[in-house]
Protein backbone atom coordinates (compact mmCIF):
# COMPACT_ATOMS: atom_id res chain seq x y z
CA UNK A 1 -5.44 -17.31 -14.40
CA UNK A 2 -5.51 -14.27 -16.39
CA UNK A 3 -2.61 -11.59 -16.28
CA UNK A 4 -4.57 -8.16 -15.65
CA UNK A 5 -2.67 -4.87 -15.82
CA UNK A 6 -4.93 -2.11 -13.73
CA UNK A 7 -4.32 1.90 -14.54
CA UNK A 8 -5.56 4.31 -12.15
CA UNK A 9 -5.50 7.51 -14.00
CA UNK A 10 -5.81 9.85 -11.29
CA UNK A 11 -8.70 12.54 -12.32
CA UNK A 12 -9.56 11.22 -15.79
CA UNK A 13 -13.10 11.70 -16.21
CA UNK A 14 -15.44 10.99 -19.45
CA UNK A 15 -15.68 14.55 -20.15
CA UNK A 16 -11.44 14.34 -20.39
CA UNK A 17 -11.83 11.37 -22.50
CA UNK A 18 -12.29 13.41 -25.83
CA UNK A 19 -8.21 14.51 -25.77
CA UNK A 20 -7.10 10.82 -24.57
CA UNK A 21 -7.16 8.80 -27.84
CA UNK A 22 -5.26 5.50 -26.50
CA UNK A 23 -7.47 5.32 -24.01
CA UNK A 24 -10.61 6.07 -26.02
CA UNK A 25 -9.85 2.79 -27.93
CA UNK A 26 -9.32 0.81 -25.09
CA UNK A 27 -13.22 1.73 -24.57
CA UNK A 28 -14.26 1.03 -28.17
CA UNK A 29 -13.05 -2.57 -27.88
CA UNK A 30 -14.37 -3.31 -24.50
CA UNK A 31 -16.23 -1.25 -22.49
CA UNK A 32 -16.63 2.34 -20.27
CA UNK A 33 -19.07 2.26 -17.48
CA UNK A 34 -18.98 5.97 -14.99
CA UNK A 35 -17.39 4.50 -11.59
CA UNK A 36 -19.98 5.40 -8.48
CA UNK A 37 -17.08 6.89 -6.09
CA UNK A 38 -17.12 6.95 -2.27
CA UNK A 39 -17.39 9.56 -0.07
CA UNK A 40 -14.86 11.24 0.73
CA UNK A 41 -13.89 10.93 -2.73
CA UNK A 42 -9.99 11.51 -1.99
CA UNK A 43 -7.01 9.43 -2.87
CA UNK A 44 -6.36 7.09 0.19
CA UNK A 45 -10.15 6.51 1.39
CA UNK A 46 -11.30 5.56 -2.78
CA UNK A 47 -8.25 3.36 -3.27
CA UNK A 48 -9.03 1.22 0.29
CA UNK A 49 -12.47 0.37 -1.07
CA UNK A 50 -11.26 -0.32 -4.29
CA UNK A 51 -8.62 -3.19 -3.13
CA UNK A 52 -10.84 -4.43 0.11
CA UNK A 53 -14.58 -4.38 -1.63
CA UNK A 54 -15.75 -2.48 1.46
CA UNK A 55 -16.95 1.09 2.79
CA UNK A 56 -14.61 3.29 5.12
CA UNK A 57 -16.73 2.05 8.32
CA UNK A 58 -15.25 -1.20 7.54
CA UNK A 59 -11.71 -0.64 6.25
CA UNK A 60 -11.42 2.73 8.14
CA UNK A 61 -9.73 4.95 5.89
CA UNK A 62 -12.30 7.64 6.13
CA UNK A 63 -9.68 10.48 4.68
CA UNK A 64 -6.07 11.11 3.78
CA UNK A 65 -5.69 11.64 7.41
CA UNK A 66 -7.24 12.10 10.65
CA UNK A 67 -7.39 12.96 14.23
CA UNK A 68 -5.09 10.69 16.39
CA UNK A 69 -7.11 10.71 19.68
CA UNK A 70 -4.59 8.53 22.24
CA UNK A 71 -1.55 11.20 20.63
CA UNK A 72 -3.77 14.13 20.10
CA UNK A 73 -2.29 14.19 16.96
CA UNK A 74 -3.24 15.03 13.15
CA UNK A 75 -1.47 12.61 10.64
CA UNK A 76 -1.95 12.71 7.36
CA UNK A 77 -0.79 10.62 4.60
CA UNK A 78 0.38 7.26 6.67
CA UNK A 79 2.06 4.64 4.97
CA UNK A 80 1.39 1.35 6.65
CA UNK A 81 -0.85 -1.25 5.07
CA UNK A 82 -1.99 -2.24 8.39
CA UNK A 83 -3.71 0.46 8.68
CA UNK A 84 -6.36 -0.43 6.21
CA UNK A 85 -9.03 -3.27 7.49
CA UNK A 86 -9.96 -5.78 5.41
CA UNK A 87 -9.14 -8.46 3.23
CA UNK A 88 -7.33 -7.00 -0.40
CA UNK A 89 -7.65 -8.22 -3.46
CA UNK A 90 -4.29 -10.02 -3.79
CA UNK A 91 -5.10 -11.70 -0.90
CA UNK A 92 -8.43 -13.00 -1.92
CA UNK A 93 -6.67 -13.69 -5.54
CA UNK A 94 -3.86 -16.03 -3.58
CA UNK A 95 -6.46 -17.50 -1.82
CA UNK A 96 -8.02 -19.15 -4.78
CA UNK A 97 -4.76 -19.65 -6.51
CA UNK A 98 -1.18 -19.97 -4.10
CA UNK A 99 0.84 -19.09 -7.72
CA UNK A 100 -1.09 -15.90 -8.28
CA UNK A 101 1.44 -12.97 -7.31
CA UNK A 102 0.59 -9.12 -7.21
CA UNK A 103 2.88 -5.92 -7.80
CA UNK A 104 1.41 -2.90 -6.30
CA UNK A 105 3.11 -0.13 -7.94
CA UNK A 106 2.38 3.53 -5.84
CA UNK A 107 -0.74 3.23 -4.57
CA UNK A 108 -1.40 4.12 -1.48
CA UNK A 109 -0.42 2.10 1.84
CA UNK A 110 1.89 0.35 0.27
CA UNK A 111 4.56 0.09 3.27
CA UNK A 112 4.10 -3.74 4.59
CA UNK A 113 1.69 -4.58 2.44
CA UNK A 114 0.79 -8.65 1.73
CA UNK A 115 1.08 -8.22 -1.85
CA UNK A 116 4.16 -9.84 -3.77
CA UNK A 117 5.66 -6.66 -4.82
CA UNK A 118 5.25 -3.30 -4.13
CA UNK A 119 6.82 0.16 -4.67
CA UNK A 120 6.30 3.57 -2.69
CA UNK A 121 7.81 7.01 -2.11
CA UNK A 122 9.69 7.23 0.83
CA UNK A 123 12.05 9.91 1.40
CA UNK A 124 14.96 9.98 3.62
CA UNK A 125 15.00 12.50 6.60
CA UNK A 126 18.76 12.54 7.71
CA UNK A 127 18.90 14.90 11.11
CA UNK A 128 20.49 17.55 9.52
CA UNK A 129 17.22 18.38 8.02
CA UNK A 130 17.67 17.24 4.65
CA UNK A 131 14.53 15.20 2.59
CA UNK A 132 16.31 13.13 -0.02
CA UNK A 133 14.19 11.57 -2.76
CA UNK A 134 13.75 8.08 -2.28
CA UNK A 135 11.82 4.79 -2.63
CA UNK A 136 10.74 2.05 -0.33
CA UNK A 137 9.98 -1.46 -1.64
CA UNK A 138 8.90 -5.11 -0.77
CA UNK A 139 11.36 -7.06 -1.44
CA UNK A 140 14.40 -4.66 -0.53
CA UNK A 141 16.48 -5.21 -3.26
CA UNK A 142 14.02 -4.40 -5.64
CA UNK A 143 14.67 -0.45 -4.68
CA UNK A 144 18.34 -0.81 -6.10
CA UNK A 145 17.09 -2.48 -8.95
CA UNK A 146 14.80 -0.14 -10.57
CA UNK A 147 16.61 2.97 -9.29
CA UNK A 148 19.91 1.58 -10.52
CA UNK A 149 18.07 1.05 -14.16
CA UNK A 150 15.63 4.24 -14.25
CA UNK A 151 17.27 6.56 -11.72
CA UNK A 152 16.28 8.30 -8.62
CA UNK A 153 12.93 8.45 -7.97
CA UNK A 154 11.62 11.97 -8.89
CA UNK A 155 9.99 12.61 -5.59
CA UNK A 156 10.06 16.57 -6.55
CA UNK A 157 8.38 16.05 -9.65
CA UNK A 158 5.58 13.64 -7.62
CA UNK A 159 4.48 16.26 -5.43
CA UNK A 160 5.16 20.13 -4.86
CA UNK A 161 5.61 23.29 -7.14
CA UNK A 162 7.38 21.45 -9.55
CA UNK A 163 4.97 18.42 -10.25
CA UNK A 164 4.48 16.89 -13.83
CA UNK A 165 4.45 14.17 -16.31
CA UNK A 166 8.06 13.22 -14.86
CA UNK A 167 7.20 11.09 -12.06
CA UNK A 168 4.34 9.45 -13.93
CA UNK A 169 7.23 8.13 -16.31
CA UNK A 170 8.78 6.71 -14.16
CA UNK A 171 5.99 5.25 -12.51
CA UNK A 172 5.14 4.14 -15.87
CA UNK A 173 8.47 2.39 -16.65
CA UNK A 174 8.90 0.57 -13.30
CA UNK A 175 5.34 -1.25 -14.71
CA UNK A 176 7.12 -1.72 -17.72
CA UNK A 177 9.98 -2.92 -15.71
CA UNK A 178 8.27 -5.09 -13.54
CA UNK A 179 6.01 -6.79 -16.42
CA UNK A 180 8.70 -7.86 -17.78
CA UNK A 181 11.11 -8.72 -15.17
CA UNK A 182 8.40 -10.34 -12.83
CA UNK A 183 5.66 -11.05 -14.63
CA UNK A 184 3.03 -10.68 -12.07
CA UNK A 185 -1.11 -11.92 -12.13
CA UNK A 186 -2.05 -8.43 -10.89
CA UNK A 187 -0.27 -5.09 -11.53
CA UNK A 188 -2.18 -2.27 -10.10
CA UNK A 189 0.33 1.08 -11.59
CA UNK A 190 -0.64 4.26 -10.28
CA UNK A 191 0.03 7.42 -12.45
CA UNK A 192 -0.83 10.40 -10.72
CA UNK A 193 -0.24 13.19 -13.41
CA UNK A 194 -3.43 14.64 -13.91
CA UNK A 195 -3.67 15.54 -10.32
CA UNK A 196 -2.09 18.40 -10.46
CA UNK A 197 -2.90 20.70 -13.17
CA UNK A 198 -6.64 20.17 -12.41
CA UNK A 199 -5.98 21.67 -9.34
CA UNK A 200 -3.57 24.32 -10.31
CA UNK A 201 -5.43 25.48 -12.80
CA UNK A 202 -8.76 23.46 -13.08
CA UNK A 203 -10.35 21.01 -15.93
CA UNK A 204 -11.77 23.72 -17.90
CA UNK A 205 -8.46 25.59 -18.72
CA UNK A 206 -6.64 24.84 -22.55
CA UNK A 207 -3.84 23.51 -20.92
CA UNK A 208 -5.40 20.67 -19.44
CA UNK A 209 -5.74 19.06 -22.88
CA UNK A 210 -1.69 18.73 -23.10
CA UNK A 211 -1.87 17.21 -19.63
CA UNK A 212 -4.37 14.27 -20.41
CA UNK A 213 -2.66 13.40 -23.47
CA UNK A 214 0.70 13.22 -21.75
CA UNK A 215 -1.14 10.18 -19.45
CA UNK A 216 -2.43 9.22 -22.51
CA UNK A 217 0.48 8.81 -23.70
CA UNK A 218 2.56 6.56 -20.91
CA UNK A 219 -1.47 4.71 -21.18
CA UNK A 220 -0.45 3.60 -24.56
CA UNK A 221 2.74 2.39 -23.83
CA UNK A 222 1.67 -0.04 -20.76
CA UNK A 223 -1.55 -1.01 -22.92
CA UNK A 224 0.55 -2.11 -25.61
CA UNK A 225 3.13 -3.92 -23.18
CA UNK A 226 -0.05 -5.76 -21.19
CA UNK A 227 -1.31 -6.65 -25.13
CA UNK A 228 1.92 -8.29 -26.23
CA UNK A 229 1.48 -10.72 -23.07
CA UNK A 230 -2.07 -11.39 -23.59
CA UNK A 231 -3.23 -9.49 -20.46
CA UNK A 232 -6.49 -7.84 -19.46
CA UNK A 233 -6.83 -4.26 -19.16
CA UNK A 234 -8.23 -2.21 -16.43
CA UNK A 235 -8.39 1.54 -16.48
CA UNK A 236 -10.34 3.22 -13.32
CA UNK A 237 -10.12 6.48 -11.71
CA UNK A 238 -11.01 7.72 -8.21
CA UNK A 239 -12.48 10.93 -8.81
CA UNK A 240 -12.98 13.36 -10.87
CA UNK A 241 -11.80 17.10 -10.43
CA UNK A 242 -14.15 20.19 -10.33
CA UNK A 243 -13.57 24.21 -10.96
CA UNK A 244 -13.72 25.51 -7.66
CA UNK A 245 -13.37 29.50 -6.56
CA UNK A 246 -14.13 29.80 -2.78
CA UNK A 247 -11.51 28.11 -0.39
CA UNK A 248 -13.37 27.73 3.36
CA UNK A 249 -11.34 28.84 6.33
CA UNK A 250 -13.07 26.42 8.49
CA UNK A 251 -10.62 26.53 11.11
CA UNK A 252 -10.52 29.87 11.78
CA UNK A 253 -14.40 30.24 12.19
CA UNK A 254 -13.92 27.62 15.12
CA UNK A 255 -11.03 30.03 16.41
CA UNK A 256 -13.05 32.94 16.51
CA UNK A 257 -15.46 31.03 17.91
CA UNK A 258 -13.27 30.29 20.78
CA UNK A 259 -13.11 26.54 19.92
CA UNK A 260 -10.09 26.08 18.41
CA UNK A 261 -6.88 26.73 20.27
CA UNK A 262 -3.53 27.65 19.58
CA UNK A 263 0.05 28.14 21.69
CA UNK A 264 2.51 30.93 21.08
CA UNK A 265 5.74 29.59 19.74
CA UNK A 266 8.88 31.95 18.97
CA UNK A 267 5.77 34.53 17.63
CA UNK A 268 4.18 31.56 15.42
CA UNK A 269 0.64 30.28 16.07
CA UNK A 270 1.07 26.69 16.67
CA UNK A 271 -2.24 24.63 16.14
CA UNK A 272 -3.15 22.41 20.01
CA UNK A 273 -5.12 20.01 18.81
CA UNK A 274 -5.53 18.24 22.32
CA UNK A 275 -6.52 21.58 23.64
CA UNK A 276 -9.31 22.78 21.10
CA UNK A 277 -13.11 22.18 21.83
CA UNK A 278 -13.46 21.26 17.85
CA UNK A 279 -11.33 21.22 15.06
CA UNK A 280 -11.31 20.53 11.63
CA UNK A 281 -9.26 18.26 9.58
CA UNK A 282 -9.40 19.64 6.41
CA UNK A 283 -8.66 17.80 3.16
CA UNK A 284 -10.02 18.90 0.01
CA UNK A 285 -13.80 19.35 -0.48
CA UNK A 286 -14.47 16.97 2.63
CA UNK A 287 -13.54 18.00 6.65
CA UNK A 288 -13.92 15.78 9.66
CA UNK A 289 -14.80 18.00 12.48
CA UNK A 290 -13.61 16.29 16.05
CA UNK A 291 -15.52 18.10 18.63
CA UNK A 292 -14.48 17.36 22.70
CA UNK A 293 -17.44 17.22 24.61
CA UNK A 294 -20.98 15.38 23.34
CA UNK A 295 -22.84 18.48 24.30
CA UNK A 296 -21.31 20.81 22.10
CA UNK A 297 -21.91 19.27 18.41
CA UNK A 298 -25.07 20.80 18.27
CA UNK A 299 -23.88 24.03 18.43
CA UNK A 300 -20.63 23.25 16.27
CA UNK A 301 -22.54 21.95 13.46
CA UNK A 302 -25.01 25.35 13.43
CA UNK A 303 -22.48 27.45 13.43
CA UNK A 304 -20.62 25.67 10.24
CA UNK A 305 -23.78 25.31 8.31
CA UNK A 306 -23.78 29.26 8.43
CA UNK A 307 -20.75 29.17 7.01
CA UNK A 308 -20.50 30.29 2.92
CA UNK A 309 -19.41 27.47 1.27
CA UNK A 310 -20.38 25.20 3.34
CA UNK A 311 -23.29 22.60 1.57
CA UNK A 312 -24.01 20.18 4.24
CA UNK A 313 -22.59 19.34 7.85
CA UNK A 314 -23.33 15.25 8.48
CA UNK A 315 -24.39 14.14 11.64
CA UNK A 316 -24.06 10.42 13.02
CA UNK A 317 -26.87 9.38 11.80
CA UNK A 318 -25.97 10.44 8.05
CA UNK A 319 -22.71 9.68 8.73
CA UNK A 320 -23.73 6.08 8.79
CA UNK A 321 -26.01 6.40 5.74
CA UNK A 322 -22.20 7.22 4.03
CA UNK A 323 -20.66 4.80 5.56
CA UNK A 324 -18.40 7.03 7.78
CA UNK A 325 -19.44 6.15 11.22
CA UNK A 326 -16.22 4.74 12.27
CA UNK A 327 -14.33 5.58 15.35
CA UNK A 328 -11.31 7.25 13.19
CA UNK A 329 -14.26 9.80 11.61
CA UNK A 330 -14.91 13.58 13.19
CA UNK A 331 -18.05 13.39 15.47
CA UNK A 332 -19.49 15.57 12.48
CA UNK A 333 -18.36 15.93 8.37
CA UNK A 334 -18.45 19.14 6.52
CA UNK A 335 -19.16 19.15 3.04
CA UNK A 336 -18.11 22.07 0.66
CA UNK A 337 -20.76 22.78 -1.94
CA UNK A 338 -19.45 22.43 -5.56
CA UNK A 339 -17.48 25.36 -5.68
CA UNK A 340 -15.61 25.46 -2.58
CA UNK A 341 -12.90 23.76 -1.03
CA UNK A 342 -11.84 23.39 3.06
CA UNK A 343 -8.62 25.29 3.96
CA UNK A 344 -6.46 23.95 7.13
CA UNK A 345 -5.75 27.40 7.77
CA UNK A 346 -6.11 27.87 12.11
CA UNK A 347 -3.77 31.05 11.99
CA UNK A 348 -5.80 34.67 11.56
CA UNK A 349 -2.94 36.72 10.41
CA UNK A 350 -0.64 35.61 8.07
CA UNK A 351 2.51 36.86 9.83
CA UNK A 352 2.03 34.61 12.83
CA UNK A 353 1.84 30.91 10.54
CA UNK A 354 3.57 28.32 11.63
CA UNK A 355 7.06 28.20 9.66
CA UNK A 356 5.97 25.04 7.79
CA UNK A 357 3.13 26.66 6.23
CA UNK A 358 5.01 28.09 3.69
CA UNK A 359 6.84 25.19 3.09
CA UNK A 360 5.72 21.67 1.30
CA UNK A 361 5.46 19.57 4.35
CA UNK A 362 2.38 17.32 4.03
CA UNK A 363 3.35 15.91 7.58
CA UNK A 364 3.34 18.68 9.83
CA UNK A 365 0.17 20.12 8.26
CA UNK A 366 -2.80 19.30 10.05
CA UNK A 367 -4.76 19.11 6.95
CA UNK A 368 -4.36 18.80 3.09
CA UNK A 369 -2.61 22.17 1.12
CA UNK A 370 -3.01 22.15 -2.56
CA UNK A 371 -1.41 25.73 -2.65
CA UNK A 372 1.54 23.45 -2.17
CA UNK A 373 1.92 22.80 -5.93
CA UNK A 374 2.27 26.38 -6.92
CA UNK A 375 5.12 28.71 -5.80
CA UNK A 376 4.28 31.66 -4.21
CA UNK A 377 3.54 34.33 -7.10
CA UNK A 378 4.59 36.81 -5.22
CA UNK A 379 7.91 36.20 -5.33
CA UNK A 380 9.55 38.46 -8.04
CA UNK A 381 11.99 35.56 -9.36
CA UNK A 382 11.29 32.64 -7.97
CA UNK A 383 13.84 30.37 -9.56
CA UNK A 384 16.43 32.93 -8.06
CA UNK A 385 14.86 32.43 -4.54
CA UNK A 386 14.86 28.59 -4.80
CA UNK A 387 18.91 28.60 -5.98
CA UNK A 388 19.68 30.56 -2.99
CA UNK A 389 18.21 28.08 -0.86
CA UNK A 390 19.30 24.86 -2.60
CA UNK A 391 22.70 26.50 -2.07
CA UNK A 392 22.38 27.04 1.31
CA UNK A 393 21.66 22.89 1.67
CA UNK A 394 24.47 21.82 -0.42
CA UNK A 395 26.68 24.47 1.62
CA UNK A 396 25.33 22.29 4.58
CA UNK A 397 23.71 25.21 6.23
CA UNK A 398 19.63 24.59 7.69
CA UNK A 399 17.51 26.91 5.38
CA UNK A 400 13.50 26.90 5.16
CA UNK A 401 12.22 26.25 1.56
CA UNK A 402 9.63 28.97 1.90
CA UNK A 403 8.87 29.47 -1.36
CA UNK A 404 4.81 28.54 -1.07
CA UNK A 405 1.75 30.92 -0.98
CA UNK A 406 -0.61 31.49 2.04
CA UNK A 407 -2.89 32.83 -0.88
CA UNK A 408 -5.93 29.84 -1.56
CA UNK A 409 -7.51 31.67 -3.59
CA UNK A 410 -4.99 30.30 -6.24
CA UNK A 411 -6.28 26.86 -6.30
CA UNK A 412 -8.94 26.13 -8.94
CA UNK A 413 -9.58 22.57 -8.66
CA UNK A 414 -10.46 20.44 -5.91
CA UNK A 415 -12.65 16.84 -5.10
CA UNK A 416 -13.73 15.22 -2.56
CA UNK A 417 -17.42 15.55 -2.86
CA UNK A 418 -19.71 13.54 -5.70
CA UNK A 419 -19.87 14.92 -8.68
CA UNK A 420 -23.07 16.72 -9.84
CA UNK A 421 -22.58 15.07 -13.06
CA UNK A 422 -21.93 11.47 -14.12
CA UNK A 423 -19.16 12.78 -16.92
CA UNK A 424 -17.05 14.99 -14.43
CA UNK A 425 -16.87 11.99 -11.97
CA UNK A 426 -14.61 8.84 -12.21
CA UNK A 427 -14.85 5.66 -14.65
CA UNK A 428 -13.89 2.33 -15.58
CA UNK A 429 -12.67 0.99 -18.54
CA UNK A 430 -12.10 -2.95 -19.29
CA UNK A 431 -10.83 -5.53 -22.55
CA UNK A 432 -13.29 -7.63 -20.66
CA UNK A 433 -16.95 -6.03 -21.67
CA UNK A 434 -18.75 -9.34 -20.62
CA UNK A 435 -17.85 -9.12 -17.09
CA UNK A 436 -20.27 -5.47 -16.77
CA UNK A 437 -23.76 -4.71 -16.65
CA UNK A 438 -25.20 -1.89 -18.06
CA UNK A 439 -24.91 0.36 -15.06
CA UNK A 440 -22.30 2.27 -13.18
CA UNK A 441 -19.49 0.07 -11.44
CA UNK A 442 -19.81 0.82 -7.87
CA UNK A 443 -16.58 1.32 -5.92
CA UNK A 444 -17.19 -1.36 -3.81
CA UNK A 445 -17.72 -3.72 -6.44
CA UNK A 446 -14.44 -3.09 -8.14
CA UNK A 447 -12.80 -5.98 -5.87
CA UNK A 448 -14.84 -8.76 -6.92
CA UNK A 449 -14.53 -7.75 -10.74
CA UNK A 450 -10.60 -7.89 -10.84
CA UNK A 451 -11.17 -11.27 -9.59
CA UNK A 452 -13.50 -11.68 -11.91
CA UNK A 453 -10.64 -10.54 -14.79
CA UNK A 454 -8.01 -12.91 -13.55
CA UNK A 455 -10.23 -15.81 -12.49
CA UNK A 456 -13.44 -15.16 -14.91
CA UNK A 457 -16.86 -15.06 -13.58
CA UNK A 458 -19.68 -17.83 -13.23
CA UNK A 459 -22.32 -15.37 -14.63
CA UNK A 460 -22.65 -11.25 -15.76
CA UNK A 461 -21.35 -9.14 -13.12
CA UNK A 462 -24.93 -7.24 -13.61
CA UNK A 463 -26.94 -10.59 -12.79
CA UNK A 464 -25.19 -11.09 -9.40
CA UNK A 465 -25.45 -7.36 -8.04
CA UNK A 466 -29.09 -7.91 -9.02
CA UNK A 467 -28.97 -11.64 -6.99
C-alpha cells in the first residue's frame, strides 16, 4: 500500500491558483484536472460522494440539512456518519487490505464513523447556556491528546464573525500530528479557510489573494511532511465560490403567499414547519422546497419561478436527472441564478425575528446564514458590544450574543450551483499523473481513484471510465 495524504482546500479554484505557489508545484510535477462537482454543490452533500463514489439519491445527503418529516423538524448540519448511505472509502480500502487504517481529520460526518481515526468539532452545551469550544474524536483519548499538545480547539475562529486562518492551523497541525504519531494509509485533512472570505467579501476582492496564500501556506507544510514519508498527494476541492449581489427571500414569498406559517412567541415570529403548506430550506445557492399536499406543487413551483433570482425550479422528473430524487429531497429544488443566493428569512419585519436570528446558531436556523460570519455593521463599536456580553457569561448571567446582521445584502459570495466556468469551479490535483485521463475528474469517481493512489490501478483511470 501507498500512504496518501488528501487536502480539501475548501473554495480553491484554478482561477485562485495563480496566488497559491506550493500548490501550483504540486500541479507541475503531477497533474490538475477541473473536478465535475455535484449538485447541490455544498459542503456535506460534495464530501458524501466524494468518500462513497455515489450520487445523493444513493447516499442521501442531498444538502447541509433538510426537512425532518416524522419530527417536522429542520436540522441542519448533523453529525452522525450513519447518516450517510453507502460504502466509504476506508472501508472499501480495509476491505482489500485488513492493515490499511484511515484518519479522517474534520470532514464532515465524522461522529461514529468506521474509519480508524477521526476528529470533529463538537462543542459543549452545559444547561446554563454556555457553548464551550470543543472536539469529539474516535478513539476518546485522542481528544486529550491533541488538545493537551496544540490547545483548545478554536471553534470561534472555525465558524462565526471571527473566522480565519486560525482554525485551519490547527487543523493543519493535528495532520501533522497524526502523520507522525499514527501513521495512517489514508489521511483525508480538511482546511476550511478560504470559506469565508469568499463569502464575506467574494473572490474578486484584493484581499482574497492574502487568504489563498495563507492555505497555501499550511499546504506546504503537510506536502512537505507527506514527501518526507514517501506519500501520495491529493489536493481536491468541493466547489468553487462566485460574486453574488441579490440574496432571495424565498420564504417570505411563500408567507405572503399564505403557505408558509408562523406562531406568535413572546412578540417573535417563530417558523411552524409542520404547519406550512410549503417551505423552503434554504442553504446557499440551492433550496429544497417541501410542499404538503401533491396538488399544490404546481402552483408552488409557478409562483417561485416568478421570483427574481430565481434560475430554475426542478421538478421530480429533473430531480432525478440530478440525482436528487431521494425521499430526504423537497418535492421541488430552487436554483438561484449566478448571482443570487437563497435567504432562510420566514419573518417580514425585522423586529419580530426569532431571537436566534441575530445570533450564530447554525442549529436553530432552519436554513444556512452566511451573514453569520460578519458582525452586524451597524453596531457603532462592536468589540465594546461583544466585551459586555462575554462579561455577562463569565459573571454567570444568560446574555444573547446578538451581535449579527439581519442585512443579506452583505454577503458577496455564495455556491451551491455549477459553475458557469470550468476555472471558478473545483479541482484536483495528484503526485500520481498516471492514474488521470485527460478529462475532468468526476465527483463520483474520486472514490475509486484514492484507491487507486494507495492500491495502484490495473490500467489509466481514463481507459476504464471509457470501459
Amino acid at each position: 500500500m501507498k500512504r496518501t495524504v488528501v487536502l480539501d482546500v475548501v473554495g480553491m479554484t484554478p482561477a485562485l491558483m495563480r496566488h497559491a505557489p506550493n500548490l501550483t508545484r504540486l500541479a507541475a510535477r503531477g497533474a490538475q484536472r477541473p473536478l465535475t462537482t455535484v449538485l447541490p454543490a455544498v459542503t456535506t452533500t460534495v464530501q458524501s460522494t466524494l468518500v462513497t463514489g455515489t450520487l445523493p439519491r444513493d447516499h442521501g445527503i442531498v444538502a447541509n440539512g433538510w426537512y425532518f418529516r416524522d419530527t417536522a423538524e429542520v436540522w441542519l448540519w448533523r453529525q452522525s456518519n450513519h447518516l450517510v448511505r453507502g460504502e466509504k472509502v476506508w472501508d472499501a480500502a480495509k476491505r482489500r487490505d485488513p492493515d490499511f487504517t484511515c484518519a479522517k481529520l474534520f470532514w464532515w460526518y465524522n461522529m461514529y464513523a468506521s474509519a480508524d481515526h477521526t476528529v470533529t468539532p463538537r462543542p459543549m452545551y452545559p444547561a446554563d447556556g454556555r457553548k464551550l469550544p470543543d472536539i469529539y474524536t474516535q478513539p476518546a483519548d485522542l481528544r486529550e491528546e491533541l488538545q493537551g499538545k496544540l490547545g483548545q480547539f478554536p471553534l470561534f475562529r472555525f465558524w462565526g464573525p471571527a473566522a480565519d486562518i486560525v482554525s485551519s492551523r490547527w487543523i493543519a497541525d493535528c495532520a501533522l500530528q497524526m502523520l507522525a504519531t499514527r501513521k495512517p494509509t489514508l489521511t483525508l485533512v480538511y482546511l476550511p479557510h478560504l470559506d469565508y472570505n469568499l463569502q464575506r467579501l467574494g473572490p474578486d476582492h484584493p484581499a482574497i489573494a492574502r487568504d489563498v496564500a495563507e492555505v497555501d501556506a499550511l499546504c506546504g507544510e503537510l506536502i512537505e511532511a507527506a514527501d518526507r514519508v514517501g506519500a501520495h498527494v491529493v489536493v481536491l476541492s468541493e466547489y468553487g465560490i462566485t460574486e453574488v449581489s441579490r440574496p432571495v427571500h424565498i420564504n417570505r414569498a411563500l408567507r405572503e403567499a399564505g403557505l408558509l406559517k408562523v406562531r406568535d412567541e413572546l412578540g417573535r415570529d417563530q417558523f411552524d414547519a409542520g404547519a406550512s403548506d410549503a417551505f423552503a430550506v434554504a442553504d446557499h445557492q440551492l433550496a429544497h422546497i417541501y410542499v404538503r399536499r401533491p396538488e399544490m406543487v404546481a402552483d408552488v413551483a409557478a409562483l417561485l419561478r416568478a421570483l427574481p433570482g430565481v434560475e430554475t425550479v426542478l421538478d421530480a422528473a429533473a430531480m432525478r436527472a440530478h440525482g436528487l430524487d431521494h425521499v430526504r429531497s423537497g418535492e421541488l429544488v430552487a436554483v438561484a441564478d449566478a448571482r443570487s443566493w437563497f435567504t432562510y428569512y420566514h419573518f417580514l419585519d425585522d423586529a419580530r425575528a426569532p431571537d436566534y436570528a441575530r445570533t450564530v446558531d447554525i442549529h436553530r436556523k432552519p436554513g444556512y446564514d452566511p451573514v453569520e460570519l460578519f458582525v452586524d455593521p451597524a453596531i457603532a463599536f462592536p468589540k465594546v458590544a461583544i466585551a459586555r456580553r462575554l462579561a455577562k457569561k463569565i459573571l454567570g448571567f444568560r446574555y444573547l450574543m446578538d451581535v449579527i446582521s439581519l442585512d443579506a445584502t452583505i454577503v458577496k459570495g455564495s455556491h451551491g450551483r455549477p459553475t458557469d466556468r470550468p476555472e471558478d469551479g473545483p479541482l484536483f490535483i495528484t503526485t500520481a499523473p498516471e492514474l488521470l485521463g485527460d478529462g475532468p475528474v468526476p465527483a463520483t469517481a474520486v472514490k475509486s481513484l484514492l484507491l487507486d493512489h494507495v492500491f495502484g490501478a490495473a490500467e489509466p483511470h481514463h481507459r476504464r471510465l471509457v470501459a
